[in-house]
PDB file of N, CA and C in Angstrom:
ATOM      1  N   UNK A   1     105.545 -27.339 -93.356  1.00  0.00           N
ATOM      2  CA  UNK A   1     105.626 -28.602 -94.053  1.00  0.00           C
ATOM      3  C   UNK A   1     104.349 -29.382 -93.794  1.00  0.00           C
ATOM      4  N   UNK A   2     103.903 -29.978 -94.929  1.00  0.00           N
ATOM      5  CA  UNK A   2     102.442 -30.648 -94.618  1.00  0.00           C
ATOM      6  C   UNK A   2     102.801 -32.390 -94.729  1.00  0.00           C
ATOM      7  N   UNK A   3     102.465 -33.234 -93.687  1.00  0.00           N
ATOM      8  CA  UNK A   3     102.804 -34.821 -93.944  1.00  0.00           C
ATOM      9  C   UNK A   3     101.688 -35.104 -94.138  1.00  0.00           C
ATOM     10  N   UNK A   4     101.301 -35.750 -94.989  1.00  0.00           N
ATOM     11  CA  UNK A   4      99.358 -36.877 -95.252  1.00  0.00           C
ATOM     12  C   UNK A   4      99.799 -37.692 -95.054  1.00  0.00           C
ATOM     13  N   UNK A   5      98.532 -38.413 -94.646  1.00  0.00           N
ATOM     14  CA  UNK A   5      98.372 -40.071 -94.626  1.00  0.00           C
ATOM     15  C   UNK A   5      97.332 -40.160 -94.390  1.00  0.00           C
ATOM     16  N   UNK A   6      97.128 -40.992 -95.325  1.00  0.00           N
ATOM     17  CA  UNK A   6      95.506 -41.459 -96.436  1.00  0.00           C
ATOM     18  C   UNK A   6      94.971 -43.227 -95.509  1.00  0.00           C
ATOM     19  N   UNK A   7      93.834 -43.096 -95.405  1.00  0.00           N
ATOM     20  CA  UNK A   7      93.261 -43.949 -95.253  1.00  0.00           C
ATOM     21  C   UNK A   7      92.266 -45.201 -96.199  1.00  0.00           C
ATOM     22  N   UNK A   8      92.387 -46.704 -96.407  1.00  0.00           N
ATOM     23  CA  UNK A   8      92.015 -47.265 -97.005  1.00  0.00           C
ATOM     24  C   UNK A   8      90.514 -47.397 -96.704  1.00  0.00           C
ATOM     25  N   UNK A   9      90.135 -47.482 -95.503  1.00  0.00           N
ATOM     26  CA  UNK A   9      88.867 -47.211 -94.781  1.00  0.00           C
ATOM     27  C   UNK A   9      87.777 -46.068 -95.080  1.00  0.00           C
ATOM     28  N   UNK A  10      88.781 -45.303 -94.904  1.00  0.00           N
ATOM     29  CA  UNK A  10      87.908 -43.890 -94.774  1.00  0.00           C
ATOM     30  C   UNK A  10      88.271 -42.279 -95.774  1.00  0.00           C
ATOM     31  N   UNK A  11      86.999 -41.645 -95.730  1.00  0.00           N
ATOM     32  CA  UNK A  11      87.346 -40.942 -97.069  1.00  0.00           C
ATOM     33  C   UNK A  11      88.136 -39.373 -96.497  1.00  0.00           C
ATOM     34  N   UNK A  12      89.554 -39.685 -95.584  1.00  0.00           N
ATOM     35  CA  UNK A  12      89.841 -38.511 -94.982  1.00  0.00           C
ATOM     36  C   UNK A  12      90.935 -38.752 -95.191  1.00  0.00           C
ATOM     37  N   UNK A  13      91.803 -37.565 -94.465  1.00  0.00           N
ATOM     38  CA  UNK A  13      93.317 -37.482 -94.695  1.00  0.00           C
ATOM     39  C   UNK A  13      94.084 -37.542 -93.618  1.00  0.00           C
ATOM     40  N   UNK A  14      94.799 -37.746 -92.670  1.00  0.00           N
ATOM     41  CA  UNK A  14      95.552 -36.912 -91.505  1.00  0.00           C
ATOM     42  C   UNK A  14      96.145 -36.076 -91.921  1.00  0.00           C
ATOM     43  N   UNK A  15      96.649 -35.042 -91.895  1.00  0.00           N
ATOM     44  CA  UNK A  15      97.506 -33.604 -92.262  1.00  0.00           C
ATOM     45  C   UNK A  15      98.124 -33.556 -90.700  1.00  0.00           C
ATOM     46  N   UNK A  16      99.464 -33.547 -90.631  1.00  0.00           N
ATOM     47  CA  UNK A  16     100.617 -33.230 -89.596  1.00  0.00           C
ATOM     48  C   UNK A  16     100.986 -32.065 -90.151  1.00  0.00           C
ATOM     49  N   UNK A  17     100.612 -30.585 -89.792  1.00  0.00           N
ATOM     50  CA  UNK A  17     101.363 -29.317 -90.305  1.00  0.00           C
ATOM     51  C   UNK A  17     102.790 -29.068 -89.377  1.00  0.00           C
ATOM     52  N   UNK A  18     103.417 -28.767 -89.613  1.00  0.00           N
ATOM     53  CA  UNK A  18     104.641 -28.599 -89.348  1.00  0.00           C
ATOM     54  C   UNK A  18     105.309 -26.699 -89.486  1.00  0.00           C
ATOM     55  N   UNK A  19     105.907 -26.457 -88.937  1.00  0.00           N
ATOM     56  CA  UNK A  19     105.914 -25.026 -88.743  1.00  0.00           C
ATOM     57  C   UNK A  19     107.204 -24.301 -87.793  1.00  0.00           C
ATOM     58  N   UNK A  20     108.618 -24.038 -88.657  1.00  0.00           N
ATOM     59  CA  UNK A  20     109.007 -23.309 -87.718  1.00  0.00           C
ATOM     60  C   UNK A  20     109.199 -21.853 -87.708  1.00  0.00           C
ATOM     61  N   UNK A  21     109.700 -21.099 -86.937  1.00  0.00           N
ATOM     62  CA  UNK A  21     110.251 -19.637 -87.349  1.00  0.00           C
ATOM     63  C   UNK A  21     110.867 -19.441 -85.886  1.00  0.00           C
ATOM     64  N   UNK A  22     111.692 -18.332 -86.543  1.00  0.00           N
ATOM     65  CA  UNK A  22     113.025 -18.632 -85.478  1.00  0.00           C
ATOM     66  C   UNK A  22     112.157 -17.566 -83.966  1.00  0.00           C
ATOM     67  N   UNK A  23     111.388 -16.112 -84.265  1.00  0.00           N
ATOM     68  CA  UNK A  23     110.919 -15.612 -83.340  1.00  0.00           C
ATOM     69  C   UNK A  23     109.927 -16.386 -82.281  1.00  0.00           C
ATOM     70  N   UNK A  24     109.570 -17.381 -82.808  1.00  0.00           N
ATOM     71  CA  UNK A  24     108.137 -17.923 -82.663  1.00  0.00           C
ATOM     72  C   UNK A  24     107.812 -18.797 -80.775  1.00  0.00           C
ATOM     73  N   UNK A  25     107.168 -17.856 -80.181  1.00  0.00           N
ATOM     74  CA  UNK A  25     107.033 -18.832 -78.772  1.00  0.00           C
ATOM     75  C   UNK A  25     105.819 -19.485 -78.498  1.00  0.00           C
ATOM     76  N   UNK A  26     105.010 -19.007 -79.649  1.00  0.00           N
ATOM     77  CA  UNK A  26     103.497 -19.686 -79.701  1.00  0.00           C
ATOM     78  C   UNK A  26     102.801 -19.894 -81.265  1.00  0.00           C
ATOM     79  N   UNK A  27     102.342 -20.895 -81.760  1.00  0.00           N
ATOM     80  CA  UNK A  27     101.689 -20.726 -83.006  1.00  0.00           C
ATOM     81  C   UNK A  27     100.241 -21.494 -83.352  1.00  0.00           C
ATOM     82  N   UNK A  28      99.814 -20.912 -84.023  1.00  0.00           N
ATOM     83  CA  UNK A  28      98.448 -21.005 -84.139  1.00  0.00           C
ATOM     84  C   UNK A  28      98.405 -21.654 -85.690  1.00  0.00           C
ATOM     85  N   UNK A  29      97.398 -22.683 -85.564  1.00  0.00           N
ATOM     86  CA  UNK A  29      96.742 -23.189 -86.843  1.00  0.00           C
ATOM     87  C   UNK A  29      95.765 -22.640 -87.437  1.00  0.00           C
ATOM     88  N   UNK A  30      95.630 -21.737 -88.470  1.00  0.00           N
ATOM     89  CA  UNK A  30      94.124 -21.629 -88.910  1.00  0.00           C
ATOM     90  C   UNK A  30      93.382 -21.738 -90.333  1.00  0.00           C
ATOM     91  N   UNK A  31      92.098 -22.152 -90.610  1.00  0.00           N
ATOM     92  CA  UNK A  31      92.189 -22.472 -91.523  1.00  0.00           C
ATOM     93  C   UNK A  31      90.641 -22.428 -92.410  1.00  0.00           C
ATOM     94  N   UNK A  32      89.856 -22.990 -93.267  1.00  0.00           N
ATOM     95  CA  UNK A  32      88.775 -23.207 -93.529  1.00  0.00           C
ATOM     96  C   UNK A  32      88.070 -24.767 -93.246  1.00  0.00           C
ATOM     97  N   UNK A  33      89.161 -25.380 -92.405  1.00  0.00           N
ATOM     98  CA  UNK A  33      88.560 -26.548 -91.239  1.00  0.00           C
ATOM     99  C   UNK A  33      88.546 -25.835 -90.446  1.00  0.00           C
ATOM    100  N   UNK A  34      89.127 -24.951 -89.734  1.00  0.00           N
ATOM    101  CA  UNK A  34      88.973 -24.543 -88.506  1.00  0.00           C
ATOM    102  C   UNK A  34      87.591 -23.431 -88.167  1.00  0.00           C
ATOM    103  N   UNK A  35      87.401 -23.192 -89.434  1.00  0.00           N
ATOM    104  CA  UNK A  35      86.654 -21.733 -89.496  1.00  0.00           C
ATOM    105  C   UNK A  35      87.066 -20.529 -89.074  1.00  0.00           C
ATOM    106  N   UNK A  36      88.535 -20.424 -89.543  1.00  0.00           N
ATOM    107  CA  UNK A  36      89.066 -19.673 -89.473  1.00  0.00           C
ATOM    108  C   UNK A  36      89.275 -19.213 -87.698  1.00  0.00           C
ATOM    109  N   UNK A  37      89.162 -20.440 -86.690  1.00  0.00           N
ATOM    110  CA  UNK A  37      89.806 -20.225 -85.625  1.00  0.00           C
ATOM    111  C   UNK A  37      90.721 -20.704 -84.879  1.00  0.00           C
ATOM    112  N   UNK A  38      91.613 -20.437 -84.029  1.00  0.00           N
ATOM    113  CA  UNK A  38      92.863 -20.229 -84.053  1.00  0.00           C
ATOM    114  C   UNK A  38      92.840 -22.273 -83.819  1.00  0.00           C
ATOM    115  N   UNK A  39      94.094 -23.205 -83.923  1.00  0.00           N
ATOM    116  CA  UNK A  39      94.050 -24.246 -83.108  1.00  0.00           C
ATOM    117  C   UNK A  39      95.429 -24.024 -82.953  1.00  0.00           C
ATOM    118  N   UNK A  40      96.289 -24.269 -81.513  1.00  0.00           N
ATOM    119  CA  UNK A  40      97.180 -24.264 -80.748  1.00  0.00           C
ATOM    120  C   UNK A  40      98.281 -25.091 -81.373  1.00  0.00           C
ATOM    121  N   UNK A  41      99.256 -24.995 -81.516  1.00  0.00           N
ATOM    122  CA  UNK A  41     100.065 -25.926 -81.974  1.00  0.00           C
ATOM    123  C   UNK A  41     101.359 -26.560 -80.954  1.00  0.00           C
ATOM    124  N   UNK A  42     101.449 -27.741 -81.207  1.00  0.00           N
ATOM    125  CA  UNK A  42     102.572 -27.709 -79.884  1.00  0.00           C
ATOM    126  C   UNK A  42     103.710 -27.668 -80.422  1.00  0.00           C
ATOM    127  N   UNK A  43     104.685 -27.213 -79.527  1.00  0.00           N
ATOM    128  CA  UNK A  43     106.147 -27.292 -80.208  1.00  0.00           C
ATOM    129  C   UNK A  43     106.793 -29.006 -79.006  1.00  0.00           C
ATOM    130  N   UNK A  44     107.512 -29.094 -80.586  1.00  0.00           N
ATOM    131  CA  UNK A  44     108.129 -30.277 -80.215  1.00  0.00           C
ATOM    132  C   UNK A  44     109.901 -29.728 -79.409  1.00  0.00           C
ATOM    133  N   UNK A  45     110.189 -29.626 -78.536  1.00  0.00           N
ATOM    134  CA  UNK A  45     111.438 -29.220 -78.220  1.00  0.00           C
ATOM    135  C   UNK A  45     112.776 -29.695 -78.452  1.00  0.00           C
ATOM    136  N   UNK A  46     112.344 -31.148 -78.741  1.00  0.00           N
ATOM    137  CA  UNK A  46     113.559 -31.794 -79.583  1.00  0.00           C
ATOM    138  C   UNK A  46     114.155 -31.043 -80.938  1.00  0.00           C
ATOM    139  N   UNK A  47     112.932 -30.936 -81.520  1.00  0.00           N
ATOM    140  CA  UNK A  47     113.000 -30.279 -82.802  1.00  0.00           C
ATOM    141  C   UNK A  47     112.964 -29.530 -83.375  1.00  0.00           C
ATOM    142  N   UNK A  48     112.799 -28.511 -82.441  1.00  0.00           N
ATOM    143  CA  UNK A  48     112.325 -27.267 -82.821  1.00  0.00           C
ATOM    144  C   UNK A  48     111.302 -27.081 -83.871  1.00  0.00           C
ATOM    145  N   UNK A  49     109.504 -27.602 -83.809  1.00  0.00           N
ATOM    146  CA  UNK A  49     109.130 -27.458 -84.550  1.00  0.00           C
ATOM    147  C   UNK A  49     107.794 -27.475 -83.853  1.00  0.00           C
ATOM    148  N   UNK A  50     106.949 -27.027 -84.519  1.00  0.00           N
ATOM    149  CA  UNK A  50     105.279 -26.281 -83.722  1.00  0.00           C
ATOM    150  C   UNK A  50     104.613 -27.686 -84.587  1.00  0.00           C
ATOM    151  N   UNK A  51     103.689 -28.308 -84.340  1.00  0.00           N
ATOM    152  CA  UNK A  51     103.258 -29.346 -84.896  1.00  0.00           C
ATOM    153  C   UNK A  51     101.728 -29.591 -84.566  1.00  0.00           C
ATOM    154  N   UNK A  52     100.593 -29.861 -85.777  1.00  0.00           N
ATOM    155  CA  UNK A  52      99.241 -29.991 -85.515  1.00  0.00           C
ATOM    156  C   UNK A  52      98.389 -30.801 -86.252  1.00  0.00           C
ATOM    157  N   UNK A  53      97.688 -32.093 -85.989  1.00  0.00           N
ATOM    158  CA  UNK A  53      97.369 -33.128 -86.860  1.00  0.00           C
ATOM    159  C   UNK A  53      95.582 -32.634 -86.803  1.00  0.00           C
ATOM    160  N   UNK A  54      95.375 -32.590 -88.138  1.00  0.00           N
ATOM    161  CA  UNK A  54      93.953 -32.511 -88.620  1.00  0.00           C
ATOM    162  C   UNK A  54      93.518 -33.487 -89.452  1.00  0.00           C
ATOM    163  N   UNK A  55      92.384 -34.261 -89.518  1.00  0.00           N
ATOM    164  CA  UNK A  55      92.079 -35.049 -90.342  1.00  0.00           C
ATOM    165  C   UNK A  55      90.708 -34.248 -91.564  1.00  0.00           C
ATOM    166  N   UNK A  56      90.841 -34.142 -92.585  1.00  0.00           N
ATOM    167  CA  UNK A  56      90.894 -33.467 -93.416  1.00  0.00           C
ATOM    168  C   UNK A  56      89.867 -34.564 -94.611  1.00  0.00           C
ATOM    169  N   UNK A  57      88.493 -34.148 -95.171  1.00  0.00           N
ATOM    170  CA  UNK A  57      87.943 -34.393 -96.464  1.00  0.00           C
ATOM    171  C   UNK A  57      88.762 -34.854 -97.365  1.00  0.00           C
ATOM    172  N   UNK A  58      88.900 -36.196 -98.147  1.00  0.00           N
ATOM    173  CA  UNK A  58      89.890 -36.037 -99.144  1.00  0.00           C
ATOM    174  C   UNK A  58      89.306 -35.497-100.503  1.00  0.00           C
ATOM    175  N   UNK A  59      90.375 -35.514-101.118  1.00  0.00           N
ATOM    176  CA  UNK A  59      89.702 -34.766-102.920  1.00  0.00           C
ATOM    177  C   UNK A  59      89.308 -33.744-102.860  1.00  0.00           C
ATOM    178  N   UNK A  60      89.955 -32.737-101.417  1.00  0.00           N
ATOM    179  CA  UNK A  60      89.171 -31.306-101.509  1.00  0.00           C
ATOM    180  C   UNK A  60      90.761 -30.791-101.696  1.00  0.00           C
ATOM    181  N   UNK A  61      90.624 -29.424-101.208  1.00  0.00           N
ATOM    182  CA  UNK A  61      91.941 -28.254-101.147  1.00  0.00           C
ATOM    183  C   UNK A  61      91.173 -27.389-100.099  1.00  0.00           C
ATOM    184  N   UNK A  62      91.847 -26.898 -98.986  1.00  0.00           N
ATOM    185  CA  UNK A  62      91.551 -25.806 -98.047  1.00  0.00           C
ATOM    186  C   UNK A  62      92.627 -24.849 -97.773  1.00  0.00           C
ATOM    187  N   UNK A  63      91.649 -23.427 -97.470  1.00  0.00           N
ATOM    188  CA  UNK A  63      92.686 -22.879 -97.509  1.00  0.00           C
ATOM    189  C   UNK A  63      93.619 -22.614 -95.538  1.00  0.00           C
ATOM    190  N   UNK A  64      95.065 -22.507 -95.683  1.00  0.00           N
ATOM    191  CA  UNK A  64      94.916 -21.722 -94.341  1.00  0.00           C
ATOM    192  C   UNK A  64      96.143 -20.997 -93.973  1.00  0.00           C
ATOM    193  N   UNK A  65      96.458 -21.099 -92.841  1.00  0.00           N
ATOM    194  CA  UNK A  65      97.381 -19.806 -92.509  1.00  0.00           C
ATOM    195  C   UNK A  65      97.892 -20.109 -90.926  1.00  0.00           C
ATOM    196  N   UNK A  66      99.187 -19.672 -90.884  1.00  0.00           N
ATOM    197  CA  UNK A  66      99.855 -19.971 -89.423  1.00  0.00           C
ATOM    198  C   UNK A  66      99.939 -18.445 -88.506  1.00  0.00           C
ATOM    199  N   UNK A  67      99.103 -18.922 -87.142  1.00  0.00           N
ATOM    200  CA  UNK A  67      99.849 -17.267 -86.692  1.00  0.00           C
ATOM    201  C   UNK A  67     100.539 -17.144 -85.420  1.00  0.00           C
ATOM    202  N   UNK A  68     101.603 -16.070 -85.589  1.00  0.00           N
ATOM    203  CA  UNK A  68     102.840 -16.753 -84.640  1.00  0.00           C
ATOM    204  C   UNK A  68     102.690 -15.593 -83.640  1.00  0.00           C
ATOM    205  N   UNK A  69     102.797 -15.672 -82.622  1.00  0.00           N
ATOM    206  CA  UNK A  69     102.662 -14.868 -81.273  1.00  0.00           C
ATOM    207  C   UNK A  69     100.960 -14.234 -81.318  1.00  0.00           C
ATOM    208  N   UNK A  70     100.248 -14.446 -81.867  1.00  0.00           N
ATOM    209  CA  UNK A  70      99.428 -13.877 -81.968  1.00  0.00           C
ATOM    210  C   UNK A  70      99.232 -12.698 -82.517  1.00  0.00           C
ATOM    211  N   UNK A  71     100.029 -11.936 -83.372  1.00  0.00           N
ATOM    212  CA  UNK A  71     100.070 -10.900 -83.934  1.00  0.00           C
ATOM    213  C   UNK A  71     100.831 -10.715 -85.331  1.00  0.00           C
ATOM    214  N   UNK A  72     101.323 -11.968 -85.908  1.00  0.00           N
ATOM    215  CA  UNK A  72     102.483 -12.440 -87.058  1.00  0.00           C
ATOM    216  C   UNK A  72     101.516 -13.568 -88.015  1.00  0.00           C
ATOM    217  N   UNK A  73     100.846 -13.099 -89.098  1.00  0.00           N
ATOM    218  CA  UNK A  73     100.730 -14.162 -89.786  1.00  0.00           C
ATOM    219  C   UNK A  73     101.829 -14.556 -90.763  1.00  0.00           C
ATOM    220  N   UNK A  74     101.647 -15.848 -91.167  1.00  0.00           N
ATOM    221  CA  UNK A  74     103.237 -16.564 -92.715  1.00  0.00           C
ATOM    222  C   UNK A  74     102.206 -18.059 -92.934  1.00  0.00           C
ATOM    223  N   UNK A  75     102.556 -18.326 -94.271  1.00  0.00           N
ATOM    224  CA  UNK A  75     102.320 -19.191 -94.952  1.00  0.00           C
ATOM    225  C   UNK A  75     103.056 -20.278 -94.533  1.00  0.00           C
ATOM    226  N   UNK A  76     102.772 -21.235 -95.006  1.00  0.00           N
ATOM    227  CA  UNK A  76     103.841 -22.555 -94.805  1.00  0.00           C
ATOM    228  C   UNK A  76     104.374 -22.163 -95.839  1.00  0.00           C
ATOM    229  N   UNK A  77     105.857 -22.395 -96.393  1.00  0.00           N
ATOM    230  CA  UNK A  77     106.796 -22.296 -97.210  1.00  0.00           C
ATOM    231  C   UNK A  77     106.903 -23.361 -98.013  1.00  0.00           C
ATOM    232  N   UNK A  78     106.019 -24.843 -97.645  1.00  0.00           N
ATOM    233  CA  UNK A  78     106.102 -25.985 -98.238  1.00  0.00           C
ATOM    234  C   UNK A  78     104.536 -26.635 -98.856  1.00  0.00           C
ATOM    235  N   UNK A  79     103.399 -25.246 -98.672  1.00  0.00           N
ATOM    236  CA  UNK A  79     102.839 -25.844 -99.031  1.00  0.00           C
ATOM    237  C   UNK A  79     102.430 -26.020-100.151  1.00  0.00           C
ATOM    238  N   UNK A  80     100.965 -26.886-100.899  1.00  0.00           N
ATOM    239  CA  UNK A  80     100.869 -27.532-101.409  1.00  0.00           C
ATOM    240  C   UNK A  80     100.671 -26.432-103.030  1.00  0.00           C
ATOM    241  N   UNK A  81      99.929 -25.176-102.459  1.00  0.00           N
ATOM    242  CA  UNK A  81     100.010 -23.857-103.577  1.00  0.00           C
ATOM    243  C   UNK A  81      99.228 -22.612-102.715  1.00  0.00           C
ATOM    244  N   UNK A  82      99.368 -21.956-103.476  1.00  0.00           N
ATOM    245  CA  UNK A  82      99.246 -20.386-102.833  1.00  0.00           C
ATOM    246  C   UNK A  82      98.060 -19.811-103.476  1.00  0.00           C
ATOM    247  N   UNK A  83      97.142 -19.205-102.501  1.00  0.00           N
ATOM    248  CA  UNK A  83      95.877 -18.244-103.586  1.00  0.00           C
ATOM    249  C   UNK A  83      95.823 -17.236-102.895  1.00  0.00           C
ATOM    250  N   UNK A  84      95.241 -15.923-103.634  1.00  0.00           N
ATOM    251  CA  UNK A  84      94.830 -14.579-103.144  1.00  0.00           C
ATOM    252  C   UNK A  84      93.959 -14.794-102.136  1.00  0.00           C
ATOM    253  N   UNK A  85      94.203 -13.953-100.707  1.00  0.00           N
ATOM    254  CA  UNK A  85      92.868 -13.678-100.063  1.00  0.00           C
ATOM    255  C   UNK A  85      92.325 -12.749-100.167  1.00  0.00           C
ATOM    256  N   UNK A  86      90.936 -11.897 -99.400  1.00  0.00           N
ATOM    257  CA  UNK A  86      90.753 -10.593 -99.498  1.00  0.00           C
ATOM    258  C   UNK A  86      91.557  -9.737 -98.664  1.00  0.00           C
ATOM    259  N   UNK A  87      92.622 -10.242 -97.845  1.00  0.00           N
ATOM    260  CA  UNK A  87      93.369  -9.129 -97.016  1.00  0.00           C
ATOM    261  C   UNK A  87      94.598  -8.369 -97.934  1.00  0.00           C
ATOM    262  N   UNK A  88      94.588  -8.932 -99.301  1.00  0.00           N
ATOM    263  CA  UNK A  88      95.840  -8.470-100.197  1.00  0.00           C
ATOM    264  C   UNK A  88      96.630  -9.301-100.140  1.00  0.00           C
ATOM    265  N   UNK A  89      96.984 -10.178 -99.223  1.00  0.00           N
ATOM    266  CA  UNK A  89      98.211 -11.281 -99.115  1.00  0.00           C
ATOM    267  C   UNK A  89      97.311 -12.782 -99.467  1.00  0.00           C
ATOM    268  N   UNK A  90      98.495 -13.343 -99.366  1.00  0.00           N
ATOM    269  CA  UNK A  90      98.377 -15.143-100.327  1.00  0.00           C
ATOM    270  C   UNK A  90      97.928 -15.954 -98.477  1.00  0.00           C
ATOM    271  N   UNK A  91      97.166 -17.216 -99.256  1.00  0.00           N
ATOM    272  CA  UNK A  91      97.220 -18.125 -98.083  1.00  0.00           C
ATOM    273  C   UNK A  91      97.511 -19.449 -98.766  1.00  0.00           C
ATOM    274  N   UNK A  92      98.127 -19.731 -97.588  1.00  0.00           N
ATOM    275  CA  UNK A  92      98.489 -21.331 -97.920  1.00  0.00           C
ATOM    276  C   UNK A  92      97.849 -22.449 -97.990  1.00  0.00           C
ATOM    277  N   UNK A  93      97.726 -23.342 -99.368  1.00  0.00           N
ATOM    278  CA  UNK A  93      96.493 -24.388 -99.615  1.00  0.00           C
ATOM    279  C   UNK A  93      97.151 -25.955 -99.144  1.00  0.00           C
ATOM    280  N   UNK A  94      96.643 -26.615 -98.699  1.00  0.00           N
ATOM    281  CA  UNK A  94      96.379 -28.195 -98.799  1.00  0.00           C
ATOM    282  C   UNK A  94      95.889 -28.794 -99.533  1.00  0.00           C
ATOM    283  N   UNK A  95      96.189 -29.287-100.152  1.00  0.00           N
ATOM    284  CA  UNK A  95      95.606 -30.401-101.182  1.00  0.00           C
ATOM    285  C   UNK A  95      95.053 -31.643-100.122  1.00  0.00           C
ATOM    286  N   UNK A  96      94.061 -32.437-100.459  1.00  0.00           N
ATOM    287  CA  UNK A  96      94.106 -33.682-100.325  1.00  0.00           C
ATOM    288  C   UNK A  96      93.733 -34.349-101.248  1.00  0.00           C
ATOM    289  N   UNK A  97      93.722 -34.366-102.151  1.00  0.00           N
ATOM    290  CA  UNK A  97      93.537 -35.319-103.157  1.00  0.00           C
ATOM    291  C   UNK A  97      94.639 -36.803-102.719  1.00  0.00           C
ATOM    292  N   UNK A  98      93.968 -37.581-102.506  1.00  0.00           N
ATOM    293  CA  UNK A  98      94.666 -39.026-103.712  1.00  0.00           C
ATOM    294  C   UNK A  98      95.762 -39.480-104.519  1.00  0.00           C
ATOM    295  N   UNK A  99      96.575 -39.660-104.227  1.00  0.00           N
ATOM    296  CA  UNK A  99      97.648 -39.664-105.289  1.00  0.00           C
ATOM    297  C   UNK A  99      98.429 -41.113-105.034  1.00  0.00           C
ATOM    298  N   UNK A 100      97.661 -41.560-106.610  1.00  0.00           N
ATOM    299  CA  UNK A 100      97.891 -43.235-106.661  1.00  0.00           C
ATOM    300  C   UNK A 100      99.474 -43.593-106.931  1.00  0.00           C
TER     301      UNK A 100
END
């Protein structure tokens, strides 16, 4: 699940990714902010949910990808749209655009 929140100030986004799966004891953020390297996600234990705030270019789209134990990649299920990579499988996009 992706939460934004847009700034009047500044030309960025916060992105809160959100992420569960039921095997999952570790998960990784990754992305084309990250350069494709891993960022740690914490799990919230109340909630059962892996959670990671990036502040993000607005008016772009990036692409990225969650990986769970270190050996399990998955898409977010909520995100914003899906494109081909070169590994044969889809990755999951962010939008940040604006939305008045």
């Amino acid at each position: 699940m992706l939460n934004k929140r847009f700034f009047k100030t500044k030309n960025e986004a916060e992105v809160t990714f959100e992420f569960t799966h039921p095997d999952a004891e570790q998960v990784s953020l990754l992305g084309e902010f990250t350069d494709w390297q891993p960022v740690p996600m914490k799990l919230n234990k109340k909630e059962g949910v892996f959670k990671c705030k990036q502040r993000l270019p607005v008016d772009q789209q990036f692409h990225f990808r969650y990986l769970i134990n270190g050996d399990i990649w998955d898409n977010d299920h909520q995100a914003d749209d899906y494109l081909p990579n070169t590994f044969g499988t889809e990755n999951s996009i962010v939008n940040t655009q604006r939305i008045n």
